[in-house]
C-alpha atoms as a PDB file:
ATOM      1  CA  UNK A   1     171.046 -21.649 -68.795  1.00  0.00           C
ATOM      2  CA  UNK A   2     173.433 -20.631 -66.059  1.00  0.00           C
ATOM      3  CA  UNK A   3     174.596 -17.574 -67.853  1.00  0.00           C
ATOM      4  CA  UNK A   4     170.961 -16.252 -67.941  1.00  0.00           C
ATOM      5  CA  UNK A   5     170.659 -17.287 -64.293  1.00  0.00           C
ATOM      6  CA  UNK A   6     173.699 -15.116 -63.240  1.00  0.00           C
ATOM      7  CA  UNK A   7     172.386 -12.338 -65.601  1.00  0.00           C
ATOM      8  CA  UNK A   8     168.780 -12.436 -63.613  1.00  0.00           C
ATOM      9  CA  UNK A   9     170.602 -12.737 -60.289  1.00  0.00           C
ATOM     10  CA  UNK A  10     172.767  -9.564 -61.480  1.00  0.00           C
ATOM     11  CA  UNK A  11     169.694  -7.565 -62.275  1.00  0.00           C
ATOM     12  CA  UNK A  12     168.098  -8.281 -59.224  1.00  0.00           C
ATOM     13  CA  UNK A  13     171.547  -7.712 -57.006  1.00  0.00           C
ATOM     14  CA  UNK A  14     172.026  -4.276 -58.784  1.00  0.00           C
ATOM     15  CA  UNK A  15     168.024  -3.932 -58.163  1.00  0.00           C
ATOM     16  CA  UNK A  16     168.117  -4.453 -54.492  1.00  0.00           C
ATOM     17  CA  UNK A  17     171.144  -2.729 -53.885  1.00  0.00           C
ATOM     18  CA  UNK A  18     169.302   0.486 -55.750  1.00  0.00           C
ATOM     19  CA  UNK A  19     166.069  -0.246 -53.544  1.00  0.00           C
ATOM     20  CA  UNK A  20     168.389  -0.146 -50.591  1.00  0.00           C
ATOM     21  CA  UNK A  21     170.448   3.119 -51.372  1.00  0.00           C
ATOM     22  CA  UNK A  22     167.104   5.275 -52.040  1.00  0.00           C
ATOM     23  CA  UNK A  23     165.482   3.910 -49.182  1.00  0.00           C
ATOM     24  CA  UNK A  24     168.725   4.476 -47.006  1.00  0.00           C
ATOM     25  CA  UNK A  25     168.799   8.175 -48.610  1.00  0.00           C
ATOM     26  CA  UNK A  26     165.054   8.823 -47.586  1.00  0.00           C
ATOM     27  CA  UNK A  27     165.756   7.450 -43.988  1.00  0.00           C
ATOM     28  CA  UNK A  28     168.587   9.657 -44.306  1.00  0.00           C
ATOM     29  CA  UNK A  29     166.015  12.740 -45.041  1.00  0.00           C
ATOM     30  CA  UNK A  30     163.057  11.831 -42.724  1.00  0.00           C
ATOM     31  CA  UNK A  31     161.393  14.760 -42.121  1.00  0.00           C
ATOM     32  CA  UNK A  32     161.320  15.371 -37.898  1.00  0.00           C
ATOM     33  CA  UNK A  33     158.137  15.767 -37.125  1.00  0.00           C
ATOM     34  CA  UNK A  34     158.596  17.930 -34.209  1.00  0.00           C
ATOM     35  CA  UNK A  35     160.532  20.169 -36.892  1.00  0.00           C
ATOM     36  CA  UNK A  36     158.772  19.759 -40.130  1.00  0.00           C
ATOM     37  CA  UNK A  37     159.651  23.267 -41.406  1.00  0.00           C
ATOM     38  CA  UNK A  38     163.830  23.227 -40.783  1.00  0.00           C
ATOM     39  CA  UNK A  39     164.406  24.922 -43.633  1.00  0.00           C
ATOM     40  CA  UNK A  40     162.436  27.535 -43.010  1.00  0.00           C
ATOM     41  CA  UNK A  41     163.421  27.981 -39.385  1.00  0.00           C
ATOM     42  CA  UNK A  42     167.212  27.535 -40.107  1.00  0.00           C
ATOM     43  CA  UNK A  43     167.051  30.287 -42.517  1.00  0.00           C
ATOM     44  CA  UNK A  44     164.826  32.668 -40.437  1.00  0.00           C
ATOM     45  CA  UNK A  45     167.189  31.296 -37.357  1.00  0.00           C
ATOM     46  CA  UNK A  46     170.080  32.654 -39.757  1.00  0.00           C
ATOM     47  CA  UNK A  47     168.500  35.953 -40.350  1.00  0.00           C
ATOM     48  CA  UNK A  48     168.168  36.316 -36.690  1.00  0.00           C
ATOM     49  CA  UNK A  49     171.695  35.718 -35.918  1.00  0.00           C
ATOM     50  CA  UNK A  50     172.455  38.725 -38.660  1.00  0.00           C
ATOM     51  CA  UNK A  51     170.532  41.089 -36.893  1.00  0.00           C
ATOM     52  CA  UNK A  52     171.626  40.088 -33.547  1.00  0.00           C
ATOM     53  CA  UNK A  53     175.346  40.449 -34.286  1.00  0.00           C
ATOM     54  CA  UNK A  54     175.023  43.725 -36.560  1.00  0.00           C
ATOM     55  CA  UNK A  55     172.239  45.305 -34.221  1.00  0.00           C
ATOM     56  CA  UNK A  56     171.108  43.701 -30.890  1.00  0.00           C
ATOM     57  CA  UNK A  57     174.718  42.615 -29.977  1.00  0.00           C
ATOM     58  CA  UNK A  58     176.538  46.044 -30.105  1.00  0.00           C
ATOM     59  CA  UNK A  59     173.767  48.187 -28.684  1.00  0.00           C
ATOM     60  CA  UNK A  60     173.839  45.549 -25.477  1.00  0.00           C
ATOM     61  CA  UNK A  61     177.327  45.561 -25.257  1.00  0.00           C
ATOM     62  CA  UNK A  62     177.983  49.877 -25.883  1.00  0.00           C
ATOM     63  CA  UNK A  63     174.963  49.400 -22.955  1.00  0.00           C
ATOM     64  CA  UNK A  64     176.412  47.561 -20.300  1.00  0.00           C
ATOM     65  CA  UNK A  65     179.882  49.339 -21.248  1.00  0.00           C
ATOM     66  CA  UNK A  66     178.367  52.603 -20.595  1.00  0.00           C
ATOM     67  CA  UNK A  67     175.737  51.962 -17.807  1.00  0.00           C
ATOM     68  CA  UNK A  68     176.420  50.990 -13.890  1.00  0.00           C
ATOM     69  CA  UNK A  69     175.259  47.830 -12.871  1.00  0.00           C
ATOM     70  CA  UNK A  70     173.195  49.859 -10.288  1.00  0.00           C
ATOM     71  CA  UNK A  71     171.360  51.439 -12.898  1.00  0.00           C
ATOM     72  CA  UNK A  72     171.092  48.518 -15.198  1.00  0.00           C
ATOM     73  CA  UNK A  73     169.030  46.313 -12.065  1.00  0.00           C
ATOM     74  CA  UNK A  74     167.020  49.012 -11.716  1.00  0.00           C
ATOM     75  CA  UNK A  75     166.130  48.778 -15.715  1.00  0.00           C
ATOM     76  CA  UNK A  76     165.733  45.659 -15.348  1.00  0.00           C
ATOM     77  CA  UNK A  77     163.198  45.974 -12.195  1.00  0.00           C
ATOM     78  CA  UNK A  78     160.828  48.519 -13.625  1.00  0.00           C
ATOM     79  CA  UNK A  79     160.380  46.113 -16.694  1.00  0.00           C
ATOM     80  CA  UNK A  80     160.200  43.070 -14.842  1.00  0.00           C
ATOM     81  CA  UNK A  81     157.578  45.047 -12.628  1.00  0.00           C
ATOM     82  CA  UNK A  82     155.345  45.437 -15.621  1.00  0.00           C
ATOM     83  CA  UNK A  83     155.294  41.724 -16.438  1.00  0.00           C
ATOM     84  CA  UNK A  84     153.695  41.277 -13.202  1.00  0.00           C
ATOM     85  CA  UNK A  85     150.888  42.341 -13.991  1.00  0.00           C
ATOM     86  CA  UNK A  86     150.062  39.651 -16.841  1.00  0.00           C
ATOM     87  CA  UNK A  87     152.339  37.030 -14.535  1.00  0.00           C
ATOM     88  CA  UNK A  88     149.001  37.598 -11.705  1.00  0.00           C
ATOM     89  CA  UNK A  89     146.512  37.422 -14.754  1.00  0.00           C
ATOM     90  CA  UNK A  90     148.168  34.308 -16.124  1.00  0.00           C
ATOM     91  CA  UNK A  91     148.577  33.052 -12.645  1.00  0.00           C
ATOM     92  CA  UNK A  92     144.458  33.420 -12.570  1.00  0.00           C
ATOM     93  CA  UNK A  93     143.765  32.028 -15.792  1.00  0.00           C
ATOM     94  CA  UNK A  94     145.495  28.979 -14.002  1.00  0.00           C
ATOM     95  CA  UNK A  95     144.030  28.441 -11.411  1.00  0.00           C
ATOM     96  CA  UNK A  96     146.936  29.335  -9.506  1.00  0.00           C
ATOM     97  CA  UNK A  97     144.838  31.413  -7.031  1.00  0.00           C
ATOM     98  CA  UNK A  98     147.183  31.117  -4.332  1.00  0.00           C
ATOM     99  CA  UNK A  99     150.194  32.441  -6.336  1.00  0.00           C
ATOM    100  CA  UNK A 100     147.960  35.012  -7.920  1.00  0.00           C
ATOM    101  CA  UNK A 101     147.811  36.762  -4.498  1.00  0.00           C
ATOM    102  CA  UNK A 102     151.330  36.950  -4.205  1.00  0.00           C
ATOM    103  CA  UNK A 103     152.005  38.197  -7.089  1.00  0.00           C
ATOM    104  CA  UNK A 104     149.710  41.129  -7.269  1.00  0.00           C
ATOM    105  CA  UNK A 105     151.286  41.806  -3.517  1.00  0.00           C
ATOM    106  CA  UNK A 106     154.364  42.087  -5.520  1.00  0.00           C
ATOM    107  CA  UNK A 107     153.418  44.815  -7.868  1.00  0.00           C
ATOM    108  CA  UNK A 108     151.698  46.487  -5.334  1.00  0.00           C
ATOM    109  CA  UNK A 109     154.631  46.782  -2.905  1.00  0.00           C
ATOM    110  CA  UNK A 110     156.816  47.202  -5.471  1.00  0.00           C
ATOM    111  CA  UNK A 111     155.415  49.745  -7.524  1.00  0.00           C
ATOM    112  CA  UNK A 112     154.761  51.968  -3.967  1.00  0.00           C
ATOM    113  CA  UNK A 113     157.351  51.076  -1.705  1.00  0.00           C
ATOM    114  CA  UNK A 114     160.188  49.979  -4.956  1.00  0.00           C
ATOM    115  CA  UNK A 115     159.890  53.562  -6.635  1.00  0.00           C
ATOM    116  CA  UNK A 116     157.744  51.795  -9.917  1.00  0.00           C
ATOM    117  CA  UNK A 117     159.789  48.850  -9.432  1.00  0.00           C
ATOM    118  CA  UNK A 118     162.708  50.366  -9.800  1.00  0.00           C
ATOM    119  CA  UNK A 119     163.762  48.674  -5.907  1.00  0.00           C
ATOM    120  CA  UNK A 120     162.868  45.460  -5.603  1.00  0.00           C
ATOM    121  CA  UNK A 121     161.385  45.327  -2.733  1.00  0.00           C
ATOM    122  CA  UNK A 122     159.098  42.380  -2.333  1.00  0.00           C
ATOM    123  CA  UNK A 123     162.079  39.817  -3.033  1.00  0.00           C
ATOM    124  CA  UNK A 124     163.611  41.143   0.758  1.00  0.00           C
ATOM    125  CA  UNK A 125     159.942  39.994   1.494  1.00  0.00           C
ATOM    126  CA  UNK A 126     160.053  36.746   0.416  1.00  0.00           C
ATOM    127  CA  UNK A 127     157.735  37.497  -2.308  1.00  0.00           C
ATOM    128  CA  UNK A 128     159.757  35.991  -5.125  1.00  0.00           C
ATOM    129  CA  UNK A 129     159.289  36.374  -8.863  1.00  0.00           C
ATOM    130  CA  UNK A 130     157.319  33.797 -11.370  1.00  0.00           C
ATOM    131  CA  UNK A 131     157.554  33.037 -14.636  1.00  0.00           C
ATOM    132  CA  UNK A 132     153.858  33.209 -16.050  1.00  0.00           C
ATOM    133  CA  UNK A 133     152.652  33.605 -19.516  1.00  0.00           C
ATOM    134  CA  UNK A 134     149.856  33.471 -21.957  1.00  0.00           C
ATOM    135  CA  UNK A 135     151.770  30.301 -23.810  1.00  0.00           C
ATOM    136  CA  UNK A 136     151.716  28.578 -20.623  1.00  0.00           C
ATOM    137  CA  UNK A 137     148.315  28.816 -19.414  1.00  0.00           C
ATOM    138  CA  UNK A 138     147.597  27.783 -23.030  1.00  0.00           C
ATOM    139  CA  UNK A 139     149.544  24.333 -22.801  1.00  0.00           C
ATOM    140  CA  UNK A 140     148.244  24.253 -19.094  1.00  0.00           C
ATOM    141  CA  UNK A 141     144.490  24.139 -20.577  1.00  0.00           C
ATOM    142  CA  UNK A 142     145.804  21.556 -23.215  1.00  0.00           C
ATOM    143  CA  UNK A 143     146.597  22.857 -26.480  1.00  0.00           C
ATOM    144  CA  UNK A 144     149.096  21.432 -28.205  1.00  0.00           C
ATOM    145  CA  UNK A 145     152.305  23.598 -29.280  1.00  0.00           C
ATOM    146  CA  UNK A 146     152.342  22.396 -32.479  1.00  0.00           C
ATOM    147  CA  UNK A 147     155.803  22.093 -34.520  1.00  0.00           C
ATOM    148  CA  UNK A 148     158.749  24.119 -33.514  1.00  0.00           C
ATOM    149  CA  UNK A 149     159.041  27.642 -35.334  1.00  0.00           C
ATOM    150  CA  UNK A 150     160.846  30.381 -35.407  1.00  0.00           C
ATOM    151  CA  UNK A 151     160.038  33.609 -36.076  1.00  0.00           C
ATOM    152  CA  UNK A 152     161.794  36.274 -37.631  1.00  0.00           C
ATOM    153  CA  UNK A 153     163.010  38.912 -35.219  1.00  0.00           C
ATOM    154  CA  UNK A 154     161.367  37.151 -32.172  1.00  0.00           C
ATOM    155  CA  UNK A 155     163.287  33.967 -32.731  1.00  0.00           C
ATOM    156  CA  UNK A 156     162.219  30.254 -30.859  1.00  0.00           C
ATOM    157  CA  UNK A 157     158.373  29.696 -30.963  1.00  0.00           C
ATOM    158  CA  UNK A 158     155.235  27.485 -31.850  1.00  0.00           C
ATOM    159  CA  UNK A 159     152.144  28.093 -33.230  1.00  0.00           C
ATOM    160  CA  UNK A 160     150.600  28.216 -29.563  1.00  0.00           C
ATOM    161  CA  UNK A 161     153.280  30.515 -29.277  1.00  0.00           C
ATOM    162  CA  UNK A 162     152.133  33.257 -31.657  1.00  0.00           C
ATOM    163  CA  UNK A 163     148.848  33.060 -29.638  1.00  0.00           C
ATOM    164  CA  UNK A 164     151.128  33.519 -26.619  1.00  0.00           C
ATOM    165  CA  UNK A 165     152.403  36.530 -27.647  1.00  0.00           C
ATOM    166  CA  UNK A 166     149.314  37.893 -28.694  1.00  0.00           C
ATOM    167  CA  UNK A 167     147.617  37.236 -25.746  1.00  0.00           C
ATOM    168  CA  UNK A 168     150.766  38.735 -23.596  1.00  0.00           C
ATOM    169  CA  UNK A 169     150.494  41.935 -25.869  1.00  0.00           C
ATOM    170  CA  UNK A 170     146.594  42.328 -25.023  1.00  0.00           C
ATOM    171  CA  UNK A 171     148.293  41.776 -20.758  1.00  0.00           C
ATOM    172  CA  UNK A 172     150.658  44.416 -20.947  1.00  0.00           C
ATOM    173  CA  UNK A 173     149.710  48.306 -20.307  1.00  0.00           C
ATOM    174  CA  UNK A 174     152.181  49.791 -22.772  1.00  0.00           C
ATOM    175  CA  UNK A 175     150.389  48.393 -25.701  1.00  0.00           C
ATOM    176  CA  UNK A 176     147.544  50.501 -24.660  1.00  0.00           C
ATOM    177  CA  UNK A 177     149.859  53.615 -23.958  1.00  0.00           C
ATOM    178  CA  UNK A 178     150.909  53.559 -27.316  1.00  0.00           C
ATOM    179  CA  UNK A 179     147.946  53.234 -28.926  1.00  0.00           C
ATOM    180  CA  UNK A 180     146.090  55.494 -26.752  1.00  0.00           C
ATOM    181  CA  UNK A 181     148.595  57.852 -25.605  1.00  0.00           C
ATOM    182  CA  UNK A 182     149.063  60.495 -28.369  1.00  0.00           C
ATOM    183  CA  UNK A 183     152.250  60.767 -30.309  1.00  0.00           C
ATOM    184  CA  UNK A 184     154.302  61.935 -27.660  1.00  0.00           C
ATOM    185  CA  UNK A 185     153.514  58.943 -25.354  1.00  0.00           C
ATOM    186  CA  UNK A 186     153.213  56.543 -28.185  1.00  0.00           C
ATOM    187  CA  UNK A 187     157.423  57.558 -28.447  1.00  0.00           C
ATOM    188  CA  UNK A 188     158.000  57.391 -25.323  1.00  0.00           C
ATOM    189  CA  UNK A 189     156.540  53.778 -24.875  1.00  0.00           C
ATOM    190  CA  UNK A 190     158.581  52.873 -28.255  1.00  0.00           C
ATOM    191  CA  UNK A 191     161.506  54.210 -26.394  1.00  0.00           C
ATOM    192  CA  UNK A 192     160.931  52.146 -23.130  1.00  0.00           C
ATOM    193  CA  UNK A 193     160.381  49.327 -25.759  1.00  0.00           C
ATOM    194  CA  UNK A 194     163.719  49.621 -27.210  1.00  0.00           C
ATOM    195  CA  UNK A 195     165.376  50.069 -23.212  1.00  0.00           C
ATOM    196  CA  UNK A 196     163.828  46.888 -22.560  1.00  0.00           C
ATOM    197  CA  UNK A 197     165.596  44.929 -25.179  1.00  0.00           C
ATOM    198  CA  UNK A 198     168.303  46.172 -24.795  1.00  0.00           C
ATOM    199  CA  UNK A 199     168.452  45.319 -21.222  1.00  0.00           C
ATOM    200  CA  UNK A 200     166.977  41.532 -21.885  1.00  0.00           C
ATOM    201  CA  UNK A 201     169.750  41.281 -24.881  1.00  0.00           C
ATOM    202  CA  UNK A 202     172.249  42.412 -22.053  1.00  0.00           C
ATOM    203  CA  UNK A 203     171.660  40.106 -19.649  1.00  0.00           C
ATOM    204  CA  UNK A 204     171.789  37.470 -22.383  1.00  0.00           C
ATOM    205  CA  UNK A 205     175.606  38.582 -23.349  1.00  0.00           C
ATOM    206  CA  UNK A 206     177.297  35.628 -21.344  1.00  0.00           C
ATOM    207  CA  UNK A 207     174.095  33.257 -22.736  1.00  0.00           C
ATOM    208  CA  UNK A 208     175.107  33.738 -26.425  1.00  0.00           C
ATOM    209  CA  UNK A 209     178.727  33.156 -26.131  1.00  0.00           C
ATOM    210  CA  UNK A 210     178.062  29.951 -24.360  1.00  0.00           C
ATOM    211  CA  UNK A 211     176.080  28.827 -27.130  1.00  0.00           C
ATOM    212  CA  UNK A 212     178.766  30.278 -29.622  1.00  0.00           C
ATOM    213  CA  UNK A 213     181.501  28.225 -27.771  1.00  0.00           C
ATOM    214  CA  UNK A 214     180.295  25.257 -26.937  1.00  0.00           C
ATOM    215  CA  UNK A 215     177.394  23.952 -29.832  1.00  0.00           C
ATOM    216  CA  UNK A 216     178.357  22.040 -32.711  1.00  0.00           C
ATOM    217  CA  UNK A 217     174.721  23.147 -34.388  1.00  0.00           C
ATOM    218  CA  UNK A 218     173.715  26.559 -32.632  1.00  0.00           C
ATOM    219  CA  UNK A 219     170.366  25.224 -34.427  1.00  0.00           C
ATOM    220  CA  UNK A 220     170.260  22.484 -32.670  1.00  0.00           C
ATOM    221  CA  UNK A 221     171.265  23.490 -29.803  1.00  0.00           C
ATOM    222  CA  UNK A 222     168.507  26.450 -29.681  1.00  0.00           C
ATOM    223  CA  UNK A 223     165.318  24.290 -30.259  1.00  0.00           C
ATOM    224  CA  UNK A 224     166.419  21.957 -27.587  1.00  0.00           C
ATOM    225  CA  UNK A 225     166.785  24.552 -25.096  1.00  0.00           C
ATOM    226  CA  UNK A 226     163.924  26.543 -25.711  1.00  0.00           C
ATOM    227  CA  UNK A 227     161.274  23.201 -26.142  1.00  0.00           C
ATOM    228  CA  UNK A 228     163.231  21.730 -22.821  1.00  0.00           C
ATOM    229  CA  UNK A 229     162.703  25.380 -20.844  1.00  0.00           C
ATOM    230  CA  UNK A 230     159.097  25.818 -22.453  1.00  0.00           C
ATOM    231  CA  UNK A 231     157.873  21.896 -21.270  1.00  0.00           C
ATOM    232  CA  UNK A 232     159.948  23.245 -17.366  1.00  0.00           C
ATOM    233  CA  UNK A 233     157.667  26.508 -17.423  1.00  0.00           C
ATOM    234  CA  UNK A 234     154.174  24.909 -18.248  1.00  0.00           C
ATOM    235  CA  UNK A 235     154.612  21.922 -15.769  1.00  0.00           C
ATOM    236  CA  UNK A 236     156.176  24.114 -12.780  1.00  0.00           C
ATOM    237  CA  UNK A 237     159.669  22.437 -13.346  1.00  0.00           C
ATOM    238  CA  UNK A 238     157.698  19.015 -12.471  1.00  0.00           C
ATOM    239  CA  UNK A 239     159.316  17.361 -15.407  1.00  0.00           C
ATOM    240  CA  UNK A 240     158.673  13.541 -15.815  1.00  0.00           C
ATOM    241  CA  UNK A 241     161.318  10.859 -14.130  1.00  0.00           C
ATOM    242  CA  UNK A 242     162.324  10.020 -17.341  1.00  0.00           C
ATOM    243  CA  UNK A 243     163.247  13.338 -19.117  1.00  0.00           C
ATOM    244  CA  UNK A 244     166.202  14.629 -17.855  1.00  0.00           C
ATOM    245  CA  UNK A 245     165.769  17.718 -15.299  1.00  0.00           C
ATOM    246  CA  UNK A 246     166.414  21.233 -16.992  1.00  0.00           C
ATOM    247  CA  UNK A 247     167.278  24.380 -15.289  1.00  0.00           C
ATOM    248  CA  UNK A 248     166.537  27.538 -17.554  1.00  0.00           C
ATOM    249  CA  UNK A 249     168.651  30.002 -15.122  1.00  0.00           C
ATOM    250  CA  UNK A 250     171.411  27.612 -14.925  1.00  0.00           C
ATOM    251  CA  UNK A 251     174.610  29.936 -15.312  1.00  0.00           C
ATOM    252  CA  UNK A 252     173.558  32.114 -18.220  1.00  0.00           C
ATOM    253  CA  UNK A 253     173.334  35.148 -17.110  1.00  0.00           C
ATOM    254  CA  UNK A 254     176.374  37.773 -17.328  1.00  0.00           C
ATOM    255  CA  UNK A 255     174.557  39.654 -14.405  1.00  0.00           C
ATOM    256  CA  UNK A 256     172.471  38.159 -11.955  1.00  0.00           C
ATOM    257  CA  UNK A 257     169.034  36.807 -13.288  1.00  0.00           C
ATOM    258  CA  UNK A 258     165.665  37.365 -11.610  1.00  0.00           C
ATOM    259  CA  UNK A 259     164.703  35.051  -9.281  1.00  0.00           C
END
């Protein structure tokens, strides 16, 4: 009688203990569901990084070697010029009526006064720059991001965000120029395209070798900033009390950001 007892009480040790391993193991696995696709993303966040370093990377770096810094701001004001135009009509699909009328006072002054934005003008004005898109005034009129993705080429995004982009596409004039302008037109918008990544990658030099240095899981480290700046942008860095404040200019710029 007591051997069969310890033979039952075996079978159901090495039972539980079974139980308790796959369990463990699934725990182990849980899917996040703020990230239910990680294997895609990590392997489109992989392909990314390949055509960053073999691409992106060295055309930034032969830029800023071979272009004065003088030059280089004024790039980077003619493009940043551009975006505010869909900033102001962001700024009115939000309601933001008051910061609408700023804005379209900087384009204005800018693109007379700045040379097509090539001075920045309405900053010694005390007209300084927002940060508007079409993904914000999308989570400003309530729809959900939806799970993080990334994208191949574009890299950090949501669902909402492909709508975003979209909808920033349909806001910005060169789309129409190069669909409307003829083939000689249509190249030079490509080329101002190209300029203008360049000159974003640039200013993102110092950015990616922070993130080289000092992650453990660039991954990782990637989702959290973008989600973190993306939740700062849509609520007007009015974060909640209990989520730790985030600063999305916050030394990571090789050059000095827009304001």
């Amino acid at each position: 009688m007591n051997t069969k007892r310890r033979y039952w009480n075996r079978r159901f040790l090495c039972g539980g203990l079974t139980l308790a391993a796959l369990l463990s193991g699934c725990a182990a696995n849980a899917i996040d569901p703020n990230d239910p696709w990680e294997d895609w993303n990590r392997s489109i966040d992989s392909f990314n990084d390949s055509v960053d370093k073999t691409i992106l990377k060295p055309m930034a770096e032969g830029y800023v070697w071979t272009t004065p810094e003088s030059v280089d701001q004024g790039v980077t004001n003619f493009f940043s010029n551009i975006q505010d135009i869909g900033v102001t009509l962001n700024d009115l699909l939000q309601s933001k009526f008051s910061q609408a009328g700023m804005d379209s006072c900087r384009f204005l002054i800018n693109t007379t006064l700045g040379i097509a934005g090539v001075i920045d003008v309405a900053s010694l004005l005390d007209l300084h720059k927002h940060s508007e898109d079409f993904d914000q005034t999308l989570g400003v009129w309530g729809i959900p991001a939806g799970p993080y993705l990334v994208l191949p080429f574009w890299g950090p995004s949501s669902p909402r965000g492909i709508f975003g982009l979209v909808g920033d596409a349909l806001m910005d004039p060169l789309t129409y120029t190069f669909f409307v302008g003829g083939s000689a037109v249509a190249a030079a918008t490509l080329g101002a395209a190209v300029l203008d990544v360049t000159d974003t990658r640039a200013a993102l030099l110092l950015a990616g070798k922070i993130v080289d240095e000092t992650s453990v899981d660039r991954y990782d480290f990637l989702k959290s900033s973008y989600l973190q700046r993306r939740e700062y942008l849509i609520r007007d860095g009015n974060v909640p009390d209990s989520e730790e404040e985030f600063d999305p200019d916050e030394n990571l710029q090789e050059r000095p950001a827009e304001p």
